[in-house]
Protein backbone atom coordinates (compact mmCIF):
# COMPACT_ATOMS: atom_id res chain seq x y z
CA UNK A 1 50.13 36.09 23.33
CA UNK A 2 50.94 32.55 23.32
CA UNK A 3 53.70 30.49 21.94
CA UNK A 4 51.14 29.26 19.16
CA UNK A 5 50.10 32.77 17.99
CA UNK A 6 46.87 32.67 20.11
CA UNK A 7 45.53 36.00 21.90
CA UNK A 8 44.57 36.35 25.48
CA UNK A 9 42.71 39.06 27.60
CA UNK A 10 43.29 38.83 31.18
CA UNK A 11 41.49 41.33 33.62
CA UNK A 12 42.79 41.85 37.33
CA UNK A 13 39.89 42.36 38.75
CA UNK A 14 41.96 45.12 40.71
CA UNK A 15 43.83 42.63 42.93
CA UNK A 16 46.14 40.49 40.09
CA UNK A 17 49.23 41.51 38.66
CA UNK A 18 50.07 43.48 35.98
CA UNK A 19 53.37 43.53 33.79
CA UNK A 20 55.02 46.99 33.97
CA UNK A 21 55.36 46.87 29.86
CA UNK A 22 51.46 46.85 29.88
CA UNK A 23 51.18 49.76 32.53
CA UNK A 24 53.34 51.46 30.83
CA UNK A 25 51.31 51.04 27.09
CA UNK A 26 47.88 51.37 29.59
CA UNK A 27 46.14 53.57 27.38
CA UNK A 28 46.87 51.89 24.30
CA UNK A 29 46.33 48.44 25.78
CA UNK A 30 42.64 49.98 26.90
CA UNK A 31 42.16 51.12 23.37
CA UNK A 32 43.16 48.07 22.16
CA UNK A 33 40.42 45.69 24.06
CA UNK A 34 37.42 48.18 23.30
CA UNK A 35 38.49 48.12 19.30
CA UNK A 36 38.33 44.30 19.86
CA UNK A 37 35.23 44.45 22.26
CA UNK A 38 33.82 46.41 19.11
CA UNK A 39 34.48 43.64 16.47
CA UNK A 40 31.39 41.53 15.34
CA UNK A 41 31.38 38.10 16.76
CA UNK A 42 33.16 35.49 14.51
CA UNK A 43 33.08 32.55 16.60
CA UNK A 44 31.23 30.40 19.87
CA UNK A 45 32.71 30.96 23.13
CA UNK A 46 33.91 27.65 24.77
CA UNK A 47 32.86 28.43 28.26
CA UNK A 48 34.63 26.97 31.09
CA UNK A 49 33.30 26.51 34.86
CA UNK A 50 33.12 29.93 36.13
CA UNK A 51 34.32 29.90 40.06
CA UNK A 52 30.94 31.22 41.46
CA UNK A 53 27.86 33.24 40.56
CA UNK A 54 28.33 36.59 38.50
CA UNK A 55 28.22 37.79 34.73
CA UNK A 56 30.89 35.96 32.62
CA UNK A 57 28.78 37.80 29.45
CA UNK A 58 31.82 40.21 28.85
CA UNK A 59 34.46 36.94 28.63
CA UNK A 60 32.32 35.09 26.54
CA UNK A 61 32.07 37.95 24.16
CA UNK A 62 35.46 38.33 24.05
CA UNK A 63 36.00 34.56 23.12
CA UNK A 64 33.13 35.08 20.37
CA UNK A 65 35.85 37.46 18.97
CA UNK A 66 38.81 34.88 19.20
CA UNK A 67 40.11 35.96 22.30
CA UNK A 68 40.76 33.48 25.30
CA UNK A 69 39.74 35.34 28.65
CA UNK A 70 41.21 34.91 32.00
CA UNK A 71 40.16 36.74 35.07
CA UNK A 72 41.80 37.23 38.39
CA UNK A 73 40.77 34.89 40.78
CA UNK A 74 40.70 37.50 43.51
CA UNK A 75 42.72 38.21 45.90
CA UNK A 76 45.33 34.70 45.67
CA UNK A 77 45.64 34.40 41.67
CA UNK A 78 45.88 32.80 39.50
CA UNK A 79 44.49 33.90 36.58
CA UNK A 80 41.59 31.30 35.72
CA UNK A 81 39.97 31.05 32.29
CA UNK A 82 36.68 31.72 31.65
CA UNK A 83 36.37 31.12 27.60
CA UNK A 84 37.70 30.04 24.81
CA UNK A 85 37.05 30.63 21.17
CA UNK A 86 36.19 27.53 19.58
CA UNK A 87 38.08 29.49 16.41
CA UNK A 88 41.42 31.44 17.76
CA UNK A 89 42.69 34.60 16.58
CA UNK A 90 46.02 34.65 15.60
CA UNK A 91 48.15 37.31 16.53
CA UNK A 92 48.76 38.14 12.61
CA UNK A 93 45.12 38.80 11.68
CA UNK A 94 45.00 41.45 14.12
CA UNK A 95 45.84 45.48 13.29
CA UNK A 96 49.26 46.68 14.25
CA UNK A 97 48.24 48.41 17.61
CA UNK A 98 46.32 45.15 18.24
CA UNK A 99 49.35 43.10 17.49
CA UNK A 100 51.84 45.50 19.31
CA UNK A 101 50.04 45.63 22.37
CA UNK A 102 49.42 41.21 21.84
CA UNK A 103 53.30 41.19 21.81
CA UNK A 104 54.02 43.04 24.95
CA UNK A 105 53.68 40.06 26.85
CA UNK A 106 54.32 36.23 25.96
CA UNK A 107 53.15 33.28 27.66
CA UNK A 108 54.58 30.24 27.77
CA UNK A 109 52.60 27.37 26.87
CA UNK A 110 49.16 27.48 24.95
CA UNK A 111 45.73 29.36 26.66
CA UNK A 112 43.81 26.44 24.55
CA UNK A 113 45.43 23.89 27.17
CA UNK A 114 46.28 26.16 30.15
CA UNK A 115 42.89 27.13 32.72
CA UNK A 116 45.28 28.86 34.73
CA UNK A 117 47.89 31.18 33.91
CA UNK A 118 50.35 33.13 35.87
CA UNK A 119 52.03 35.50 34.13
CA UNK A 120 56.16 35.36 33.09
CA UNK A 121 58.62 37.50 35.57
């Protein structure tokens, strides 16, 4: 979550790093992104410049669900974004799991203006 209210996925890709209050809430964090993965779109998906060839289909669905969506940039970091909803989420429209899980980590800053994103300490 963002200091405006705004929602974020970010996915590892295996290599970035992960706050210990989301390993800890793993499963429910999992639960949480396939309940939203699940949702009906509601929005476009901004898309910014991907950093090579590959699917981006899965970020862009998540920003046609209000989600911003950052991915690993592997190996170094940082966390680049992929999409943007052009209509945000905010953190109180979601369920209470959702919104739990949201809360377990806040970024400074906003994802609207931030490509890159490393996560707080």
């Amino acid at each position: 979550m963002d200091e405006a209210g705004h929602v974020a996925v970010l996915s590892s890709a295996g290599y970035g790093p992960i706050p210990e209050s989301v390993l800890t809430e793993r499963v429910a964090v999992e639960h949480v992104v396939e309940t939203l993965q699940a949702l009906p779109p509601m929005t476009e998906a901004v898309r910014d410049t991907p950093p090579g060839e590959g699917d981006y289909s899965d970020w862009y669905a998540l920003s046609e669900r209000g989600l911003f969506a950052y991915d690993w940039r592997f190996y170094e970091g940082p966390f680049l974004r992929l999409s943007c909803p052009r209509e945000p989420i905010r953190v109180e429209a979601l369920s209470d799991e959702a919104r739990r899980v949201a809360q377990l980590v806040a970024c400074p800053g906003e994802f609207r203006s931030s490509s890159t994103l490393t996560l707080p300490s």
